[in-house]
N, C-alpha and C. Protein backbone atom coordinates (compact mmCIF):
# COMPACT_ATOMS: atom_id res chain seq x y z
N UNK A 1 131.87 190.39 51.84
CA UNK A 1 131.95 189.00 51.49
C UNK A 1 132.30 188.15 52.69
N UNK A 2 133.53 188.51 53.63
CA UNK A 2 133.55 187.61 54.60
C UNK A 2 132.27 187.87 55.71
N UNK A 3 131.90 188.69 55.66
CA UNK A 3 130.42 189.04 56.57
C UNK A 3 129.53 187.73 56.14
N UNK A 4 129.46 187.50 55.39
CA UNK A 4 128.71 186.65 54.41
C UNK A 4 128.79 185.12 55.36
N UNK A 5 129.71 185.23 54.45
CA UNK A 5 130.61 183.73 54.79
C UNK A 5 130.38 183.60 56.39
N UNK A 6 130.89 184.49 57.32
CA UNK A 6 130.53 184.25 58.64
C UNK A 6 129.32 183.74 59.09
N UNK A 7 128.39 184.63 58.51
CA UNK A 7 126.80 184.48 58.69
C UNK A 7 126.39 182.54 57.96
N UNK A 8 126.97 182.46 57.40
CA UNK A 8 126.30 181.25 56.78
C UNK A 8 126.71 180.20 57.64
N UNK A 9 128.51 180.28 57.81
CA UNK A 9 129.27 179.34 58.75
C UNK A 9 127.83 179.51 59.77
N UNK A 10 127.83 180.50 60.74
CA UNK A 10 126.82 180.07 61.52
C UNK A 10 125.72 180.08 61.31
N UNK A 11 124.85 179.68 60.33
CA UNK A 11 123.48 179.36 60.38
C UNK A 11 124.13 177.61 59.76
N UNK A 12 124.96 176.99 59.33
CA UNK A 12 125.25 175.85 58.73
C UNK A 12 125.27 175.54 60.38
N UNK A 13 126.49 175.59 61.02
CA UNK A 13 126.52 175.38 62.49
C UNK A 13 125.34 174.96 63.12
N UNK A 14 124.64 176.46 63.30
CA UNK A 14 123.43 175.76 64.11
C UNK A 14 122.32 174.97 63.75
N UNK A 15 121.95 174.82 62.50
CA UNK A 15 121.59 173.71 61.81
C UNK A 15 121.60 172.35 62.05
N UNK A 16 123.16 172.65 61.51
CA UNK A 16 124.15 171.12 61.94
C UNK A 16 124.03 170.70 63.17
N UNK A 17 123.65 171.24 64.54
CA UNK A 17 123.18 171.23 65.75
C UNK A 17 122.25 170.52 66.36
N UNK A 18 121.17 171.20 65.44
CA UNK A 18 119.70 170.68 65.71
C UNK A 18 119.04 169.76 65.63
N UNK A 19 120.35 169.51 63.70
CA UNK A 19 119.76 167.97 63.41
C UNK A 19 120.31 167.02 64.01
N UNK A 20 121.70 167.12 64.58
CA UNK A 20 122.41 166.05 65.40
C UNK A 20 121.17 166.24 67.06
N UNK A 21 120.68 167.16 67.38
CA UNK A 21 120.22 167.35 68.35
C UNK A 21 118.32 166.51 68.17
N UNK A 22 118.09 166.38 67.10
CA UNK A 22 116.92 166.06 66.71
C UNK A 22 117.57 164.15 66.33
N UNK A 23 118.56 164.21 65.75
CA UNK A 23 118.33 162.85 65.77
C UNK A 23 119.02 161.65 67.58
N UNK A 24 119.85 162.96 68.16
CA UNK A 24 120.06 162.39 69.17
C UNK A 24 118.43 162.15 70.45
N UNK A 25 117.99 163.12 70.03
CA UNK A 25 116.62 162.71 70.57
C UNK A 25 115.52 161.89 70.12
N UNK A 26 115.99 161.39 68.88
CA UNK A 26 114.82 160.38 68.44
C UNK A 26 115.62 158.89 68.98
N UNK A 27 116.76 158.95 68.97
CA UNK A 27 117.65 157.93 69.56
C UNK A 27 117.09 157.67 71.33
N UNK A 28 116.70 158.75 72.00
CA UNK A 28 116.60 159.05 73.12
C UNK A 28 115.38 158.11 73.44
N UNK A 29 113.98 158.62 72.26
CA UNK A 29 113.00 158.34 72.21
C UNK A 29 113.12 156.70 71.86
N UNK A 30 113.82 156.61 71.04
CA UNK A 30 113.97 154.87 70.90
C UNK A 30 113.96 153.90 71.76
N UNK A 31 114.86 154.11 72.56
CA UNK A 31 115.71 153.53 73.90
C UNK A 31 114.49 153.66 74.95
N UNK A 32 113.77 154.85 75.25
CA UNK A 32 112.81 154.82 75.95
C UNK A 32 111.84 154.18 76.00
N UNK A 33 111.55 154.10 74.44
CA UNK A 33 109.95 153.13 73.93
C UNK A 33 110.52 152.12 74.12
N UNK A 34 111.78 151.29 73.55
CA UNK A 34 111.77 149.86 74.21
C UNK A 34 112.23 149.78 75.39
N UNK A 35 112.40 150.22 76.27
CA UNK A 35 112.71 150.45 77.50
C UNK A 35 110.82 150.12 78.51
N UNK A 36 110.02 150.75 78.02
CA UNK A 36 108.88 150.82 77.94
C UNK A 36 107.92 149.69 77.72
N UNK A 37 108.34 149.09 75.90
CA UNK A 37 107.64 147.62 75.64
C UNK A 37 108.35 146.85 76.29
N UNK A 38 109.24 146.88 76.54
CA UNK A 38 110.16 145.58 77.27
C UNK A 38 109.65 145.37 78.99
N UNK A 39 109.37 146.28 79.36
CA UNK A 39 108.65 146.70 81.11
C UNK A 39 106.84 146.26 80.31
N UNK A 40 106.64 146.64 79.68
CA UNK A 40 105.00 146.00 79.16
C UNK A 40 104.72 145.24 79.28
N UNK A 41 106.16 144.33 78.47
CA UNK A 41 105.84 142.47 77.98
C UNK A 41 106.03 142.45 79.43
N UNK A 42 106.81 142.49 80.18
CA UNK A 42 107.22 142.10 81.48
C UNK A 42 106.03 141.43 82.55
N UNK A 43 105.35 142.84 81.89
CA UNK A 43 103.97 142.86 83.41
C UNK A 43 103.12 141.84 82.64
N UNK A 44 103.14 141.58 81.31
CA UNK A 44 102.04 141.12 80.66
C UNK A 44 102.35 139.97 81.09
N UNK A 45 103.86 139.31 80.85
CA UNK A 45 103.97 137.98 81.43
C UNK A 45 103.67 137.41 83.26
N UNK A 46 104.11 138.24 83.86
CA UNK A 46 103.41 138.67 85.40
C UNK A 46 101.82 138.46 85.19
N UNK A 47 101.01 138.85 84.57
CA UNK A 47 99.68 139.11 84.29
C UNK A 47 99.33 137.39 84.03
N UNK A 48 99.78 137.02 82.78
CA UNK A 48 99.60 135.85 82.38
C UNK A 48 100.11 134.52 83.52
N UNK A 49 101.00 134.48 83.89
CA UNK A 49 101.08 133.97 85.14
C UNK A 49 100.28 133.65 86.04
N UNK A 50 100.27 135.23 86.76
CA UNK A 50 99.19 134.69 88.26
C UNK A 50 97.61 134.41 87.70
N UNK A 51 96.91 134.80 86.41
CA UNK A 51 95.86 134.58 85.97
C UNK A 51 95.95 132.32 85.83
N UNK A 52 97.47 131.94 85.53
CA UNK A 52 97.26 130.53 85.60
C UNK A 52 97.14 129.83 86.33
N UNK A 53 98.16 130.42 87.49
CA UNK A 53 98.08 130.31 88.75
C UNK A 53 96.70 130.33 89.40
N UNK A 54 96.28 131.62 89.26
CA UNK A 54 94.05 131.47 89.81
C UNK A 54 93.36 129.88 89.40
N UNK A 55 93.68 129.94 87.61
CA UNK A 55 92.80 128.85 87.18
C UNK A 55 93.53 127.64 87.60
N UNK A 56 94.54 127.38 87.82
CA UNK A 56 95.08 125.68 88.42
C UNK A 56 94.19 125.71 90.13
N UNK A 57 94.49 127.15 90.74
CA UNK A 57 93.85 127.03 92.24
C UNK A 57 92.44 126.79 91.90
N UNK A 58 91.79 127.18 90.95
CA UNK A 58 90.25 127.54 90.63
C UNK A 58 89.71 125.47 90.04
N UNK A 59 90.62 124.91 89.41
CA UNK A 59 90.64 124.04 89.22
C UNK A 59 90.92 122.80 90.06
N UNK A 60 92.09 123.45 90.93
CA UNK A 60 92.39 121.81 91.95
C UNK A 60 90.97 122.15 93.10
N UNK A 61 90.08 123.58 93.34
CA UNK A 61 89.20 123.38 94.42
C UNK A 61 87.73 122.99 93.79
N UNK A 62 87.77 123.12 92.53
CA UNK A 62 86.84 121.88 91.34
C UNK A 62 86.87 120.86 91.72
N UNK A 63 87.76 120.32 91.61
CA UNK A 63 88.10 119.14 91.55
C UNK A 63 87.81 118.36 93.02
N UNK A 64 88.55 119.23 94.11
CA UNK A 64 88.06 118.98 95.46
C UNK A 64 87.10 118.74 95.79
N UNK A 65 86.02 119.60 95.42
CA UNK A 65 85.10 119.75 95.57
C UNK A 65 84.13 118.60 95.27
N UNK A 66 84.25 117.93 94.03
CA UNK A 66 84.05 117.01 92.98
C UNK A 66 84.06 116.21 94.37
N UNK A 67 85.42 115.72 94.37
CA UNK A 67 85.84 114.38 95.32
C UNK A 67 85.28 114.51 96.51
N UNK A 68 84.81 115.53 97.42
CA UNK A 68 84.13 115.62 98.51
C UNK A 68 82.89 115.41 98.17
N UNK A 69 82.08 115.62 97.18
CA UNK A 69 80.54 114.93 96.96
C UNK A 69 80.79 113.46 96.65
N UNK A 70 81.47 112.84 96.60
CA UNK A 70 81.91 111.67 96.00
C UNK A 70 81.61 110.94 97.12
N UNK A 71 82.82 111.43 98.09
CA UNK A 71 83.16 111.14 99.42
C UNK A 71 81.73 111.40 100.13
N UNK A 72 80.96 112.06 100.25
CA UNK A 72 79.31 112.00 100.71
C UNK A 72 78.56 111.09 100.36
N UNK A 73 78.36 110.85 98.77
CA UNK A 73 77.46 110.38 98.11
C UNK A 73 78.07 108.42 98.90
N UNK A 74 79.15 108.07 99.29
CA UNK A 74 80.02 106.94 99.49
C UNK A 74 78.68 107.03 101.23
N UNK A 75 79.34 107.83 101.70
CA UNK A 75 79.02 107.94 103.00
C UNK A 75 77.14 107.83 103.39
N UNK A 76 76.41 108.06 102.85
CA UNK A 76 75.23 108.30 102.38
C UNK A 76 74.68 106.86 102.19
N UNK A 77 74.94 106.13 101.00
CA UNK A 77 74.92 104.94 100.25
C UNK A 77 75.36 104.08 101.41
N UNK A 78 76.17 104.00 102.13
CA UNK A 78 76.75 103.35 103.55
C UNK A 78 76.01 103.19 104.34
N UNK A 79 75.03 104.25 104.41
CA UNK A 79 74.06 104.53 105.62
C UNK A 79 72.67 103.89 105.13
N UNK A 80 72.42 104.04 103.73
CA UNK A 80 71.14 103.30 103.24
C UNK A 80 71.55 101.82 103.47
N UNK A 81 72.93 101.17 103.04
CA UNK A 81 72.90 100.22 102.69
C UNK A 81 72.88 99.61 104.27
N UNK A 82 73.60 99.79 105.25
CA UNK A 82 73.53 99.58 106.69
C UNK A 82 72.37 99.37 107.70
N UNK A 83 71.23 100.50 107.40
CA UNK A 83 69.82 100.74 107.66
C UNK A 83 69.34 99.43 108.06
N UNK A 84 69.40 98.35 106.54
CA UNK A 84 68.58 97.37 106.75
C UNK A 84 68.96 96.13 107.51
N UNK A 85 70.31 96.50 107.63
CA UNK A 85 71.01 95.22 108.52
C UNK A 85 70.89 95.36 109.58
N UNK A 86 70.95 96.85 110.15
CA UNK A 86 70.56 96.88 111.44
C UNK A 86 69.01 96.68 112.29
N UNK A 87 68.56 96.91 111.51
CA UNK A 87 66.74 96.45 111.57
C UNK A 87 66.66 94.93 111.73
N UNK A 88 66.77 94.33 110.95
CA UNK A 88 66.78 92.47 110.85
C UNK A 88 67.92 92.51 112.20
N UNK A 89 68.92 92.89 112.33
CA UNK A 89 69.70 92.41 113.69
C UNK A 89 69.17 93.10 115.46
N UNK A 90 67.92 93.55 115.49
CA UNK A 90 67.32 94.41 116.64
C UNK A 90 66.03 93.77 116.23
């Protein structure tokens, strides 16, 4: 009978072990995964960032760009409109 009893004490024991050992590792696993999404969101916001960063640069050299044909089309129109004054004055 105490043979018994011994044998059970330790199979209850190591049991009792495994599952503290199984839930200390799902705890483990927890901490890791958000450890993980939290480094994810991180980069995602990094990501989202310099992608706004491109389109404001991608946009102000639009825009530049824009204003330098502007600045031609000015310069151009100057030269037609000039043409004829200088003809009648020669």
């Amino acid at each position: 009978m105490i043979f018994y009893r011994i044998k059970v004490d330790e199979v209850v024991g190591k049991s009792g072990g495994s599952v503290r050992t199984v839930r200390d590792t799902s705890s483990e696993n927890a901490v890791k995964t958000l450890q993980w999404l939290l480094k994810s969101v991180s980069n995602l916001k990094a990501d989202v960032n310099q992608i706004n960063q491109n389109f404001n640069v991608s946009k102000t050299l639009q825009h530049s760009d824009e204003v330098q044909k502007q600045i031609n089309l000015v310069k151009v129109t100057g030269i037609i409109i000039t043409l004829p004054i200088k003809e009648v004055n020669t």
